[in-house]
N, C-alpha and C. Protein backbone atom coordinates (compact mmCIF):
# COMPACT_ATOMS: atom_id res chain seq x y z
N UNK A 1 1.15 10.66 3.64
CA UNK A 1 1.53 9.73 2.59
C UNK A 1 1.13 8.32 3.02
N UNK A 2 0.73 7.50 2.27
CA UNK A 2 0.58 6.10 2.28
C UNK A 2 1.24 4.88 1.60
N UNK A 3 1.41 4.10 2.02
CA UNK A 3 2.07 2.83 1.33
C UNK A 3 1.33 1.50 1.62
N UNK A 4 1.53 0.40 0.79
CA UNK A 4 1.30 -0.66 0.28
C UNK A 4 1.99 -1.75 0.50
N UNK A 5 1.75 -2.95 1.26
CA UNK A 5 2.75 -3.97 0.80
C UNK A 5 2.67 -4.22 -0.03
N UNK A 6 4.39 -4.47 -0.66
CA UNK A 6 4.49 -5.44 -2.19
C UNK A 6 4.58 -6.53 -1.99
N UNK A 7 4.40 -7.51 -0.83
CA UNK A 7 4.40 -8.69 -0.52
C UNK A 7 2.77 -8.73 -0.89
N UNK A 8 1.79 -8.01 -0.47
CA UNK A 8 0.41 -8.33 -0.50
C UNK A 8 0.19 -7.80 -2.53
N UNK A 9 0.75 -6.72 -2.81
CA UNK A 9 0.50 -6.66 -3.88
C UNK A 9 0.75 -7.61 -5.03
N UNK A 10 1.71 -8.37 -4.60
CA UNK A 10 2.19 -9.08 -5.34
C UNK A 10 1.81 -10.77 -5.55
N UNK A 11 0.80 -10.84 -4.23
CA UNK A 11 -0.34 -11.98 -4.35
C UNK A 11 -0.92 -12.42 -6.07
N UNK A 12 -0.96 -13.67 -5.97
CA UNK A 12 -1.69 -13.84 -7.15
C UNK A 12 -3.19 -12.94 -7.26
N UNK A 13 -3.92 -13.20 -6.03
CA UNK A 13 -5.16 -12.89 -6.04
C UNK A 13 -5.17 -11.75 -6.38
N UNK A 14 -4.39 -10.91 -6.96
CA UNK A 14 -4.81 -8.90 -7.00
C UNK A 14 -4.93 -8.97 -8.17
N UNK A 15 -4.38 -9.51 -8.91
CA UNK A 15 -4.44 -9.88 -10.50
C UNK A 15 -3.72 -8.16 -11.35
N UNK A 16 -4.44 -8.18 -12.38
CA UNK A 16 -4.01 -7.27 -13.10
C UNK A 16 -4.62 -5.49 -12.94
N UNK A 17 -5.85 -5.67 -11.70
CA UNK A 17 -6.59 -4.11 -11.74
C UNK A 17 -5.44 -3.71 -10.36
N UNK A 18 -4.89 -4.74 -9.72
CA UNK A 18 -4.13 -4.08 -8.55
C UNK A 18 -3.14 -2.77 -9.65
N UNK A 19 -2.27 -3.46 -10.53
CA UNK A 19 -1.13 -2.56 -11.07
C UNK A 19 -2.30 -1.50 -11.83
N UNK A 20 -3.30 -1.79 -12.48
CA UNK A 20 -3.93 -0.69 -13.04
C UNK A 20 -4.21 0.37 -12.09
N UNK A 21 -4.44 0.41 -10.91
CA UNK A 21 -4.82 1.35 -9.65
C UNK A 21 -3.76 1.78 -9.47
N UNK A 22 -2.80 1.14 -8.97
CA UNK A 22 -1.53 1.27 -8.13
C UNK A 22 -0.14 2.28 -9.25
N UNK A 23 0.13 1.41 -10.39
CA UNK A 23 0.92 2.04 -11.00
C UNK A 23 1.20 3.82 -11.19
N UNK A 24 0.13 3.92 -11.72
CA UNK A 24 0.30 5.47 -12.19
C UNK A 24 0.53 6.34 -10.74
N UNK A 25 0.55 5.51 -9.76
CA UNK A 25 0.88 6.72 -8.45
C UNK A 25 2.19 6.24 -7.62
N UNK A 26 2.64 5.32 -8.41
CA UNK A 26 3.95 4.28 -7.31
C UNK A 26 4.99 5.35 -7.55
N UNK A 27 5.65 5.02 -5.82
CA UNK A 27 6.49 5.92 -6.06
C UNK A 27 7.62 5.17 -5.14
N UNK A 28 8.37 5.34 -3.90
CA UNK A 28 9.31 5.14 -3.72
C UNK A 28 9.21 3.33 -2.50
N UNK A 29 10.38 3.04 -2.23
CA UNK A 29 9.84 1.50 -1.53
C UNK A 29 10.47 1.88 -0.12
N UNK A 30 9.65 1.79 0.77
CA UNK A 30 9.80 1.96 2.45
C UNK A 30 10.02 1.37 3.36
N UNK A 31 10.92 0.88 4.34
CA UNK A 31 10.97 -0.04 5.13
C UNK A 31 9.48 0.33 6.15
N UNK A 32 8.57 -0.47 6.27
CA UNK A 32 7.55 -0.32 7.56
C UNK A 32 7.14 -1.08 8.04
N UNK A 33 7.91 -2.06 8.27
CA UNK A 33 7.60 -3.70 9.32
C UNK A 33 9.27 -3.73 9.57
N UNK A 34 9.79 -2.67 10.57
CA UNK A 34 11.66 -3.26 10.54
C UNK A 34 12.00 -4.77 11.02
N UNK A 35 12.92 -5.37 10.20
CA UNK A 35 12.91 -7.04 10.36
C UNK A 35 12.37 -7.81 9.99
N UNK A 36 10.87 -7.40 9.59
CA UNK A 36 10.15 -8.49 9.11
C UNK A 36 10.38 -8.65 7.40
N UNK A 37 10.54 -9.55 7.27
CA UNK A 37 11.20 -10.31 5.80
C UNK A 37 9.70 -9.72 4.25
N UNK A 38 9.07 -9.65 5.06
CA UNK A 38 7.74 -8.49 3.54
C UNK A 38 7.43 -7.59 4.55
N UNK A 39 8.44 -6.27 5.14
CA UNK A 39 7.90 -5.39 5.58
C UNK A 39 8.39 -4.57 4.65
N UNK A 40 8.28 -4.38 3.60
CA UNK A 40 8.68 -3.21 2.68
C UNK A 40 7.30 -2.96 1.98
N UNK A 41 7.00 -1.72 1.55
CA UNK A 41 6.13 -0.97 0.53
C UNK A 41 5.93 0.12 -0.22
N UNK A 42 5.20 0.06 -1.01
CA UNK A 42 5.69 1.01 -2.25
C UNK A 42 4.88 2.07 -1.32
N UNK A 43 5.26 3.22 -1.75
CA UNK A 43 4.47 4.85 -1.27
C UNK A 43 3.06 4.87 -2.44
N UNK A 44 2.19 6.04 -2.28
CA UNK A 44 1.61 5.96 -3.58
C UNK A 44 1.89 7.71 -3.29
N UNK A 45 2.21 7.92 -4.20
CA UNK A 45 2.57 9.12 -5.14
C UNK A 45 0.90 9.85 -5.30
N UNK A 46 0.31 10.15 -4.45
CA UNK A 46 -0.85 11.02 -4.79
C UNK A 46 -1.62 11.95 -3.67
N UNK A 47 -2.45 12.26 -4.00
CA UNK A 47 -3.30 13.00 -2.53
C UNK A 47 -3.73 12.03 -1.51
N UNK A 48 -3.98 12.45 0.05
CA UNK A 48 -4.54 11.49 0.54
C UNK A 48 -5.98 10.87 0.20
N UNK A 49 -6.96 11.84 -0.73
CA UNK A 49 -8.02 11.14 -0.71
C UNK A 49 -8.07 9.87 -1.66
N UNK A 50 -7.37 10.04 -3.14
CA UNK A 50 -7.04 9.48 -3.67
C UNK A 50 -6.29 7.99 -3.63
N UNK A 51 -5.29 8.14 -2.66
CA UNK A 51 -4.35 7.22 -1.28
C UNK A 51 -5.54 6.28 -1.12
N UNK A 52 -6.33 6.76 0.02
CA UNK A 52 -7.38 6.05 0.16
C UNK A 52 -8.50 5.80 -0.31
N UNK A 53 -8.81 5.97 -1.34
CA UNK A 53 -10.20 5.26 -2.42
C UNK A 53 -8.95 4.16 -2.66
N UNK A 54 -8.00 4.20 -3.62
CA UNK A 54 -7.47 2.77 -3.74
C UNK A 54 -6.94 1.66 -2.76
N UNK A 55 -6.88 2.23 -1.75
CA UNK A 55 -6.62 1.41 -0.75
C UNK A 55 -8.03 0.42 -0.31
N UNK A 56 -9.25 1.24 -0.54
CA UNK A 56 -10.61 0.76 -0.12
C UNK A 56 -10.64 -0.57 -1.36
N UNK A 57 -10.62 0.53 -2.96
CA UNK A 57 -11.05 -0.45 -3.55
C UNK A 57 -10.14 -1.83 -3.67
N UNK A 58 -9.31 -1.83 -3.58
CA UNK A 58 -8.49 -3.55 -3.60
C UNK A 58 -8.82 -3.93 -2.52
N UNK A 59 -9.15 -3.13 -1.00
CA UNK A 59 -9.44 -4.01 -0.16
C UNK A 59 -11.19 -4.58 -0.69
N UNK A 60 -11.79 -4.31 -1.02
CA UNK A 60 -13.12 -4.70 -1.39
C UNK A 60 -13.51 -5.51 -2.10
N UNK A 61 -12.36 -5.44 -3.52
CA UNK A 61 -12.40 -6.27 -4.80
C UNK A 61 -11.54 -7.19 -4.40
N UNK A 62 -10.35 -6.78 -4.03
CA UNK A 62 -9.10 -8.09 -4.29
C UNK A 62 -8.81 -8.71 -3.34
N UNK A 63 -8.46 -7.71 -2.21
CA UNK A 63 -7.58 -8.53 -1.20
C UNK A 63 -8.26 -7.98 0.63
N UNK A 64 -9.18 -8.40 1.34
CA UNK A 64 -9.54 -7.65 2.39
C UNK A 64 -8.63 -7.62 3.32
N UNK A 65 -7.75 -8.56 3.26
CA UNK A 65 -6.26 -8.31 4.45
C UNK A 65 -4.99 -7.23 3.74
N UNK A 66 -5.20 -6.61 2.27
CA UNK A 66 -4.18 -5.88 2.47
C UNK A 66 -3.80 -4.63 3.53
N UNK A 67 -2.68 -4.88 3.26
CA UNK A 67 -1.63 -4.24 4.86
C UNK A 67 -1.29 -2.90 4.05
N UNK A 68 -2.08 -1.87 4.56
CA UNK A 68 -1.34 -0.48 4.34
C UNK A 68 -1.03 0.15 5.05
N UNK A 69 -0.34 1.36 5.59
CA UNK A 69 0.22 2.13 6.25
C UNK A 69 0.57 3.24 5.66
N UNK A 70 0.04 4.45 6.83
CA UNK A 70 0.52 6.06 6.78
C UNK A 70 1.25 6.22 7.34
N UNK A 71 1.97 7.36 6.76
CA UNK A 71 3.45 7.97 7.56
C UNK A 71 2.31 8.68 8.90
N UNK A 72 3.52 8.53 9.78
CA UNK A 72 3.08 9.20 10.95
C UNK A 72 3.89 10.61 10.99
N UNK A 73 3.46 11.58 11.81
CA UNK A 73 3.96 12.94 11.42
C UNK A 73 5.69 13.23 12.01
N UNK A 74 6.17 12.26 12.63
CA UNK A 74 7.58 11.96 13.23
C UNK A 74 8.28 11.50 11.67
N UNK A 75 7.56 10.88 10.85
CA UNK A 75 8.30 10.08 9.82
C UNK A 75 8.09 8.46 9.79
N UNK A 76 7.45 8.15 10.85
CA UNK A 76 7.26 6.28 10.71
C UNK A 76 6.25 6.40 10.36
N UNK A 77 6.01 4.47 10.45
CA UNK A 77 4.63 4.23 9.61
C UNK A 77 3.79 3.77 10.44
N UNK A 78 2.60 4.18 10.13
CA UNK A 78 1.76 2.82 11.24
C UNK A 78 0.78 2.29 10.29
N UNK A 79 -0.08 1.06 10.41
CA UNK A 79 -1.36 0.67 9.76
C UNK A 79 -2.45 1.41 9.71
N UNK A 80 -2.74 1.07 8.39
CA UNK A 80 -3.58 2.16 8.31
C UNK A 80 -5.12 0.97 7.87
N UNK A 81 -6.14 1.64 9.47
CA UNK A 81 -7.24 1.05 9.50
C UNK A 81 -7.13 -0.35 9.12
């Protein structure tokens, strides 16, 4: 599974194709920065390949520092690439 910051999503710069990508797969909100004040993110609700084409394309189009993260197989998160 993968997730998203909503601190990065929620940048002006993502504009309106971020929620067009993102929406139809949002799913639950994750602590994965513990303590840090925008370490929360949405999951995306889909396959991993899928996971990652949208993760590529906003990093390409919108935002090249967005911060994503996969569950690790214990249950935490780490950055993903």
């Amino acid at each position: 599974m993968y997730a998203i910051s909503i601190s990065d999503l929620s940048h002006q710069s993502m504009g309106i194709g971020a929620s067009v990508l993102v929406a139809p797969v949002t799913g639950d909100i994750v602590d994965v920065e513990h303590g840090a004040v925008d370490g929360q993110a949405v999951t995306l609700k889909c396959d991993d390949d899928r996971a990652e084409a949208i993760i590529e394309v906003l990093r390409t189009y919108k935002m090249p520092t967005l911060r994503a993260y996969k569950q690790g197989p214990k249950g935490g998160w780490v950055a993903y690439k």
